[in-house]
PDB file of N, CA and C in Angstrom:
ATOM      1  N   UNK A   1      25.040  -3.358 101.238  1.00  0.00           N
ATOM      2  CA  UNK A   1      24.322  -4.416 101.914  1.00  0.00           C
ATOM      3  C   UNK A   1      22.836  -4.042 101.914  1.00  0.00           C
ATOM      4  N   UNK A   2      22.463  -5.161 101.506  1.00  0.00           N
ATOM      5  CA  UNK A   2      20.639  -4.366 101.549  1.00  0.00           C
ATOM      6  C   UNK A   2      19.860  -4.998 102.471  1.00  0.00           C
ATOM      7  N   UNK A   3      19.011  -4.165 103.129  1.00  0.00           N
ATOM      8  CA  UNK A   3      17.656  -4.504 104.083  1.00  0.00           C
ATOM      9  C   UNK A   3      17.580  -6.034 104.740  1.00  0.00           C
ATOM     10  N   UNK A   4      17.648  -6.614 103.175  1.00  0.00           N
ATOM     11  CA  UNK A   4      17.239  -8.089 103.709  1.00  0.00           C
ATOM     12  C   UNK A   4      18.116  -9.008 104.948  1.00  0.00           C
ATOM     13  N   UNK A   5      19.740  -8.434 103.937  1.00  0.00           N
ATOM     14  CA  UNK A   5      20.872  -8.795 104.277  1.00  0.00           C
ATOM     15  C   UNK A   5      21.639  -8.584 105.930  1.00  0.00           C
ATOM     16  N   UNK A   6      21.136  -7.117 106.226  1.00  0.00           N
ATOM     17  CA  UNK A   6      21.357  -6.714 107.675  1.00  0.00           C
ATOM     18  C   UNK A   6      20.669  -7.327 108.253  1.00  0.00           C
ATOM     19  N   UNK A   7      18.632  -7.555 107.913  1.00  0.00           N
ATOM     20  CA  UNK A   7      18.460  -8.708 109.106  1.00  0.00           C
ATOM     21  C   UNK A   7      18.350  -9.728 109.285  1.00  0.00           C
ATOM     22  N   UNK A   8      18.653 -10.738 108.169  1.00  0.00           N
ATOM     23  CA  UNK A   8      19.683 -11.743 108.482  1.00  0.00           C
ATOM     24  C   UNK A   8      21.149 -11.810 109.021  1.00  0.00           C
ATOM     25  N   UNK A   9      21.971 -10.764 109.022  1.00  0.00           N
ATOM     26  CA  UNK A   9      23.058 -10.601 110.332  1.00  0.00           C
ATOM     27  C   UNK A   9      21.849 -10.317 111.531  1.00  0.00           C
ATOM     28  N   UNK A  10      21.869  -9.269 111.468  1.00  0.00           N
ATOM     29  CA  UNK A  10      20.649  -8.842 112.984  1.00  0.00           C
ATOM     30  C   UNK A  10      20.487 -10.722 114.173  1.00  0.00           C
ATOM     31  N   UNK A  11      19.905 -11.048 112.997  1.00  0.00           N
ATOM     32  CA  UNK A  11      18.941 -12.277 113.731  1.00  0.00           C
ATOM     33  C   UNK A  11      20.228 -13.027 114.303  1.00  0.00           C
ATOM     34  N   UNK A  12      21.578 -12.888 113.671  1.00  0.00           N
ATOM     35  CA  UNK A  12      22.413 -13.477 114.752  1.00  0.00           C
ATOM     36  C   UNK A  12      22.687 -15.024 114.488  1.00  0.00           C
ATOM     37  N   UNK A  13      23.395 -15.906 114.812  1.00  0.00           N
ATOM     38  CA  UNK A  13      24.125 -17.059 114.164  1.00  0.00           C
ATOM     39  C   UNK A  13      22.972 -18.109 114.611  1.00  0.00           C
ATOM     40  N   UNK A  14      23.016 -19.440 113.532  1.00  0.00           N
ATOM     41  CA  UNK A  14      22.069 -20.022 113.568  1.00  0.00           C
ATOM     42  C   UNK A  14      21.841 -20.853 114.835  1.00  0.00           C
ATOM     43  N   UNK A  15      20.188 -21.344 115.639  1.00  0.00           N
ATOM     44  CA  UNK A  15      20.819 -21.799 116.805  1.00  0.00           C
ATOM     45  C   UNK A  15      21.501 -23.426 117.164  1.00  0.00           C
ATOM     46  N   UNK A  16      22.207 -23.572 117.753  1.00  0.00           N
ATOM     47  CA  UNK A  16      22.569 -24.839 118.378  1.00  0.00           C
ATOM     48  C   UNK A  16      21.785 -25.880 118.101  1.00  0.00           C
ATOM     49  N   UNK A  17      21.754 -26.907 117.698  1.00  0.00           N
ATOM     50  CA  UNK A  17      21.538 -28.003 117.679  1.00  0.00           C
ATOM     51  C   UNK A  17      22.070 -29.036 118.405  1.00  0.00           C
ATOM     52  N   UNK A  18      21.586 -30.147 118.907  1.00  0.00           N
ATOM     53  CA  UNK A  18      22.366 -31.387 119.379  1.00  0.00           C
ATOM     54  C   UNK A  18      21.813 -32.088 119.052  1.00  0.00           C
ATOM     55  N   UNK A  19      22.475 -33.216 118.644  1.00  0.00           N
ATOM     56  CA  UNK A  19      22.083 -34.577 117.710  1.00  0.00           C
ATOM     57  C   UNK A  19      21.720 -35.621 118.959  1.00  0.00           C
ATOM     58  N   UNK A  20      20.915 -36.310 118.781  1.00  0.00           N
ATOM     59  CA  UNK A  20      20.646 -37.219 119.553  1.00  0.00           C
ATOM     60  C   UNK A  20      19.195 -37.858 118.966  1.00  0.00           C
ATOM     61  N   UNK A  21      18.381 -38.404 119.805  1.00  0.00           N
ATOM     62  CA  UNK A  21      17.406 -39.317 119.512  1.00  0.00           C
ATOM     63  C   UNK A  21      15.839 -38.336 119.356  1.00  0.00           C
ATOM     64  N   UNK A  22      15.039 -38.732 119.349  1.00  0.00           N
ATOM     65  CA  UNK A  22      13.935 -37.613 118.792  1.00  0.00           C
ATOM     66  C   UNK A  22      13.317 -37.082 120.456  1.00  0.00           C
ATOM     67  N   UNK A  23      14.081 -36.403 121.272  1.00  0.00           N
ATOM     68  CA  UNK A  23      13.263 -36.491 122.415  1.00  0.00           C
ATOM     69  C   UNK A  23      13.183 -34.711 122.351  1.00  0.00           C
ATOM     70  N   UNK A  24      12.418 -34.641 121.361  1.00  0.00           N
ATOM     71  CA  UNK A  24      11.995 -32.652 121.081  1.00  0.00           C
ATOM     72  C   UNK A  24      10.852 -32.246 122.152  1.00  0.00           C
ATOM     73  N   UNK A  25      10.819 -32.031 123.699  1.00  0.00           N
ATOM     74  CA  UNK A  25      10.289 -31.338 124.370  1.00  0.00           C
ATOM     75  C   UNK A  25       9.205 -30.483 123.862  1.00  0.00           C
ATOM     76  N   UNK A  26       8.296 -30.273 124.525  1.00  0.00           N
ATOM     77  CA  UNK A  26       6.988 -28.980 124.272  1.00  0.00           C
ATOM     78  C   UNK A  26       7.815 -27.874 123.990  1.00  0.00           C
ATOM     79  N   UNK A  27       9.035 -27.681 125.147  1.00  0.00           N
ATOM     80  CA  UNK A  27       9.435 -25.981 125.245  1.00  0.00           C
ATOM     81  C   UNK A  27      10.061 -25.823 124.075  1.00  0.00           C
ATOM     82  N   UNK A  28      11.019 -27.503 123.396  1.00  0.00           N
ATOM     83  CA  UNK A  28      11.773 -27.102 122.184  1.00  0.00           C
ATOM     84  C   UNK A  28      11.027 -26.514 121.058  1.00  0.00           C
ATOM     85  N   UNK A  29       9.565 -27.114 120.525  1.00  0.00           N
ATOM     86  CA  UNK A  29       9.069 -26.952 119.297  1.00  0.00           C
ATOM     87  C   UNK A  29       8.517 -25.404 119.375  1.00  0.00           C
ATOM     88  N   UNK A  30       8.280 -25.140 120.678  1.00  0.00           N
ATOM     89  CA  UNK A  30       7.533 -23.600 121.612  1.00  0.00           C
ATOM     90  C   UNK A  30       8.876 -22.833 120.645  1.00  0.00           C
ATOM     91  N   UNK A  31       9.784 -22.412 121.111  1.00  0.00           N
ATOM     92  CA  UNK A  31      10.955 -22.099 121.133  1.00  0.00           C
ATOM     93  C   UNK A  31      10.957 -22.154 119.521  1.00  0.00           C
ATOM     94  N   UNK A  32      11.008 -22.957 118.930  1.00  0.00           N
ATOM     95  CA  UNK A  32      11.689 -23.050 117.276  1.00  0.00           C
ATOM     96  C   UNK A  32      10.800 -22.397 116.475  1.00  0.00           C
ATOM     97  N   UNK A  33       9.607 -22.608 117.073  1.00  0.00           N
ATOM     98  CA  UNK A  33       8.255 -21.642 116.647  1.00  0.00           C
ATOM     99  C   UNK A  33       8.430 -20.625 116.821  1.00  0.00           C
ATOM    100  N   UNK A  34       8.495 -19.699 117.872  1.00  0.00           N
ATOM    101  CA  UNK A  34       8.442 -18.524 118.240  1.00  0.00           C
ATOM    102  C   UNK A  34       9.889 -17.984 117.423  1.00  0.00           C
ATOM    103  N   UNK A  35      10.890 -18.789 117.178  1.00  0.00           N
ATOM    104  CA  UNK A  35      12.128 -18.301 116.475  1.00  0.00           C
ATOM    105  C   UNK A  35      11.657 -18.186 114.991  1.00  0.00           C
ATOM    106  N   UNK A  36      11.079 -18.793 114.522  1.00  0.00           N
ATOM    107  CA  UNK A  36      10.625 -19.062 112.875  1.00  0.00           C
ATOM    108  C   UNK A  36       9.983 -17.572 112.753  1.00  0.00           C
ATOM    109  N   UNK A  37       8.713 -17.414 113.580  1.00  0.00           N
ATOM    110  CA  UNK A  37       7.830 -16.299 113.693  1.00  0.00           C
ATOM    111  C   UNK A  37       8.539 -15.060 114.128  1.00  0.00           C
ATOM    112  N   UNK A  38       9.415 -14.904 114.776  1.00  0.00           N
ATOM    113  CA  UNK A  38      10.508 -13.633 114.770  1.00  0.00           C
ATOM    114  C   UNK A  38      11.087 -13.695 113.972  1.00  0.00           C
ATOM    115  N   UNK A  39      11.460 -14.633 112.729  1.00  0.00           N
ATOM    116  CA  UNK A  39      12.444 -14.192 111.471  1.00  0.00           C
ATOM    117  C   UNK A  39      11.552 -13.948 110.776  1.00  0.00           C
ATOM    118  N   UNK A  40      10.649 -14.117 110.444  1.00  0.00           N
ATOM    119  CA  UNK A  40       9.302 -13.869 109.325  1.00  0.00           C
ATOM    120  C   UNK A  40       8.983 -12.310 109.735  1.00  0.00           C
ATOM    121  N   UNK A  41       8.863 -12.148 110.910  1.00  0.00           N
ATOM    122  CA  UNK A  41       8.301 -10.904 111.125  1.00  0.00           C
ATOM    123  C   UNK A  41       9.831  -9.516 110.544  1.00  0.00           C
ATOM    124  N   UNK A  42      10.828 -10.072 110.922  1.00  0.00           N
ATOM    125  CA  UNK A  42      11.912  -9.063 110.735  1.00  0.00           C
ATOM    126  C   UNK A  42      11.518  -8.870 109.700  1.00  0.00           C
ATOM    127  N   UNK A  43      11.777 -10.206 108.563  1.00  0.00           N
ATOM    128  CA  UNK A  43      11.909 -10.410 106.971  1.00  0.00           C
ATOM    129  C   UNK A  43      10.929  -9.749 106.448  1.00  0.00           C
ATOM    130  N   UNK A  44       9.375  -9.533 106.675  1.00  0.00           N
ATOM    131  CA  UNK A  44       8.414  -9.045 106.801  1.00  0.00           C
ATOM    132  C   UNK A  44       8.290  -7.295 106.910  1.00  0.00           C
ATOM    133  N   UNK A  45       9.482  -6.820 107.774  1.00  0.00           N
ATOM    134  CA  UNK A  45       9.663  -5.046 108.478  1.00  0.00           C
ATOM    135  C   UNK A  45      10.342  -5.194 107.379  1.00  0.00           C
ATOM    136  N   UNK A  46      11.621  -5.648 106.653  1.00  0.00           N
ATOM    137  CA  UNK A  46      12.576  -5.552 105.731  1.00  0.00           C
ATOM    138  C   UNK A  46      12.188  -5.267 104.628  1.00  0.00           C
ATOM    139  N   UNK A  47      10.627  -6.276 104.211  1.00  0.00           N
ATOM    140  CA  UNK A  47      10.206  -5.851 103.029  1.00  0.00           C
ATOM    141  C   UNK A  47       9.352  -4.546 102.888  1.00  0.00           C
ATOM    142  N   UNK A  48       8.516  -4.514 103.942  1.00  0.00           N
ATOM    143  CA  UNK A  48       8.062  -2.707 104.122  1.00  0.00           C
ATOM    144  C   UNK A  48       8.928  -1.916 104.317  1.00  0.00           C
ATOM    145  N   UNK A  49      10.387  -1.693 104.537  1.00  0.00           N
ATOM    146  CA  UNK A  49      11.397  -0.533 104.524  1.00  0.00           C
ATOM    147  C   UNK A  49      11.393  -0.549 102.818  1.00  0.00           C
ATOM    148  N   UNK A  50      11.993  -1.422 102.043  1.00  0.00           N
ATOM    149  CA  UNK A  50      12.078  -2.281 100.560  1.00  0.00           C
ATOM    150  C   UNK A  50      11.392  -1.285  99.996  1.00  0.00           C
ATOM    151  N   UNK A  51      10.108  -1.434 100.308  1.00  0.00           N
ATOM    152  CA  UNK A  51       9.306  -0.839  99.537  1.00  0.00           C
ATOM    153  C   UNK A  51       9.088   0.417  99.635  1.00  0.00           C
ATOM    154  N   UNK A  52       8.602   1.020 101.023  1.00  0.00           N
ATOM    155  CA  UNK A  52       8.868   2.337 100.919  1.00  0.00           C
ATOM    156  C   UNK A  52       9.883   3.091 100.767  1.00  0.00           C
ATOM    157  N   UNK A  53      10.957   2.666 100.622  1.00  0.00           N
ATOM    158  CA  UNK A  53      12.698   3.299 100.262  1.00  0.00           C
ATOM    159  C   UNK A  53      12.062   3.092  98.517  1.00  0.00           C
ATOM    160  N   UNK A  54      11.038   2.169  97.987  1.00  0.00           N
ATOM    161  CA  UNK A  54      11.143   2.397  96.575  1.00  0.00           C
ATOM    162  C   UNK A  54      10.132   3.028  95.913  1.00  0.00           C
ATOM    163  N   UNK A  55       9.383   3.720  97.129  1.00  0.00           N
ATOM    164  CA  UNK A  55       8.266   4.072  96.833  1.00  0.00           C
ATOM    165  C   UNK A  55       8.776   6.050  96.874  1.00  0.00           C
ATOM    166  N   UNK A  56       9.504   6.134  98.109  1.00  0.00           N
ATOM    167  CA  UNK A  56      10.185   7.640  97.962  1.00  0.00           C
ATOM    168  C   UNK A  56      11.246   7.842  96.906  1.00  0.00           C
ATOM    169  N   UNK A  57      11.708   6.876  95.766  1.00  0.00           N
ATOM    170  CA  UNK A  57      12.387   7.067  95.004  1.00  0.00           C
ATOM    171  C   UNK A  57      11.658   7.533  94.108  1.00  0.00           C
ATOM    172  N   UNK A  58      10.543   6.592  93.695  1.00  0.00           N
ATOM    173  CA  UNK A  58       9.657   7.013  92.592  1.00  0.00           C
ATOM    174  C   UNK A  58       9.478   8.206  92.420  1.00  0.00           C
ATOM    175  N   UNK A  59       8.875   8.627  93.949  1.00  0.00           N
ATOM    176  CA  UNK A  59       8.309  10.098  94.312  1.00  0.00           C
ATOM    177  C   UNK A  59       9.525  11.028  93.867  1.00  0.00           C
ATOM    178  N   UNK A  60      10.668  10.803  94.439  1.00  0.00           N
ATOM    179  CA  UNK A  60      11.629  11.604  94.012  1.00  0.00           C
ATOM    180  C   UNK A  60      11.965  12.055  92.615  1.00  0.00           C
ATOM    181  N   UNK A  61      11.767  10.878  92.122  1.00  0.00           N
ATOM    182  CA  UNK A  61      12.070  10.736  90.365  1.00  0.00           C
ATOM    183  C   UNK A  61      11.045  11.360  89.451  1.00  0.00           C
ATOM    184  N   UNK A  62      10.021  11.968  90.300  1.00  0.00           N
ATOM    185  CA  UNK A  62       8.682  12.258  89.944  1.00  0.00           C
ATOM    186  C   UNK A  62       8.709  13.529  89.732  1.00  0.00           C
ATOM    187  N   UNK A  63       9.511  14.273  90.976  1.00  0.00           N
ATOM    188  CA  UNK A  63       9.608  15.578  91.593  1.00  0.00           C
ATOM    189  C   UNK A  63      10.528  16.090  90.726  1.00  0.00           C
ATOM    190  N   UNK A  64      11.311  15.145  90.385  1.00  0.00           N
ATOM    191  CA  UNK A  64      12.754  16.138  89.818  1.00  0.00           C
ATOM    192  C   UNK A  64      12.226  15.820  88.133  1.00  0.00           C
ATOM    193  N   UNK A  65      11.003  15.121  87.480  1.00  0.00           N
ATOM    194  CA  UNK A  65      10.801  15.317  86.262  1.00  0.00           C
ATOM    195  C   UNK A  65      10.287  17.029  86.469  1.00  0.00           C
ATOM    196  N   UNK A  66       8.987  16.661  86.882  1.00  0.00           N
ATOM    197  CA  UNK A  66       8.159  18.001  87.363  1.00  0.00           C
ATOM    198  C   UNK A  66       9.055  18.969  87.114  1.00  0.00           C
ATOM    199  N   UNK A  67      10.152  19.648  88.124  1.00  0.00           N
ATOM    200  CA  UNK A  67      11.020  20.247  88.093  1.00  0.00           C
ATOM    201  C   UNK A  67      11.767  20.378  87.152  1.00  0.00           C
ATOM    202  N   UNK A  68      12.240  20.064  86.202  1.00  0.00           N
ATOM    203  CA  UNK A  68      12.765  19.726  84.986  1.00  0.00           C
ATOM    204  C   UNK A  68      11.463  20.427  84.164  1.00  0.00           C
ATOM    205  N   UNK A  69      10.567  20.141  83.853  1.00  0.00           N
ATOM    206  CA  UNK A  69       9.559  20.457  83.283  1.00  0.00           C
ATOM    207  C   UNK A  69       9.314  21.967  83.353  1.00  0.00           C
ATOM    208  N   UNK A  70       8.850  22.778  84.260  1.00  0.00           N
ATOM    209  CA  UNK A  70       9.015  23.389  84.766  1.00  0.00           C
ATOM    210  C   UNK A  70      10.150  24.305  84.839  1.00  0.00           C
ATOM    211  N   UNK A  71      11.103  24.253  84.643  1.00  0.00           N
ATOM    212  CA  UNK A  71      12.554  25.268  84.478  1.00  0.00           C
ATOM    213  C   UNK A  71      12.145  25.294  82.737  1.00  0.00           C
ATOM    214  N   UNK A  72      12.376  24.281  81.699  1.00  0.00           N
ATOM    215  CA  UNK A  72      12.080  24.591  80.664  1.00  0.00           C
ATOM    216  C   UNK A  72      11.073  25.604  80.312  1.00  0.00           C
ATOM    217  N   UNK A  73       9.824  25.050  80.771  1.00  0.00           N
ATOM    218  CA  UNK A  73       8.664  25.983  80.624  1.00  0.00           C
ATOM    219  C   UNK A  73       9.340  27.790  81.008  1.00  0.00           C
ATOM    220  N   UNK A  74      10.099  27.958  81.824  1.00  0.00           N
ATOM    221  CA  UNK A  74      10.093  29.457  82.547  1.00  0.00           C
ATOM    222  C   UNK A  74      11.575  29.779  81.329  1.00  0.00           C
ATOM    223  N   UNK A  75      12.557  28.751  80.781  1.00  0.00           N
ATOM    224  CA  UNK A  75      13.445  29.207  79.969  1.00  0.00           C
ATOM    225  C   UNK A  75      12.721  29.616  78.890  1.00  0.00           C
ATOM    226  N   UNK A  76      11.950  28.739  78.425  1.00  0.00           N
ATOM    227  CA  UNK A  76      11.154  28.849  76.762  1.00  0.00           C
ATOM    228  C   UNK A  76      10.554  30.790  76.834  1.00  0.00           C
ATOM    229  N   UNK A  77       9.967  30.485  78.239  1.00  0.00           N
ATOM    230  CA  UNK A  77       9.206  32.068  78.060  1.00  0.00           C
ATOM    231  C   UNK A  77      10.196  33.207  77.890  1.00  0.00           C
ATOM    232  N   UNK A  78      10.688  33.014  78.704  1.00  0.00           N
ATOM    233  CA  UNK A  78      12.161  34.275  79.174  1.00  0.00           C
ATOM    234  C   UNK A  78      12.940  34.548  77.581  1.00  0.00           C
ATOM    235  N   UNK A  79      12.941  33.396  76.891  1.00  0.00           N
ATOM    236  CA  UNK A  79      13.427  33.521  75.724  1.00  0.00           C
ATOM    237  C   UNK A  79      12.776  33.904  74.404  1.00  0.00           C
ATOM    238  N   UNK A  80      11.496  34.190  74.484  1.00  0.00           N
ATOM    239  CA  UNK A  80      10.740  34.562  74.148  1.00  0.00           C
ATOM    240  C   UNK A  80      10.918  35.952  73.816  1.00  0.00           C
TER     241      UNK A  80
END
């Protein structure tokens, strides 16, 4: 399951609706707003985990060339 996916569970089932005539209150649009702007912001933390989970891979993948590099270099000599 990836990042994105947990916080869309996280955020929890979509909210309630009731059908009726257009009588959308101040507090409702307050409310649907402030809900929009808390999923953006999760979605938002999700993509900075995203990235830095792909940014310590790189690094990793970086480290273990290096390293690799490096053992050769000390076999080549030794064999020497």
């Amino acid at each position: 399951m990836t990042l994105t996916m947990m916080a869309a569970a996280a955020s929890g089932p979509a909210p309630v609706t009731h059908g009726g005539g257009s009588n959308n209150t101040e507090g409702d649009v307050s409310r649907k707003s402030n809900m929009a702007r808390k999923k953006r912001d999760r979605i938002s933390v999700v993509k900075e985990i995203d990235s830095a989970e792909e940014r310590l891979q790189s690094c990793r993948n970086s480290l273990e060339e290096v390293d690799y590099r490096l053992r050769k270099d000390e076999l080549t000599e030794e064999g020497r």
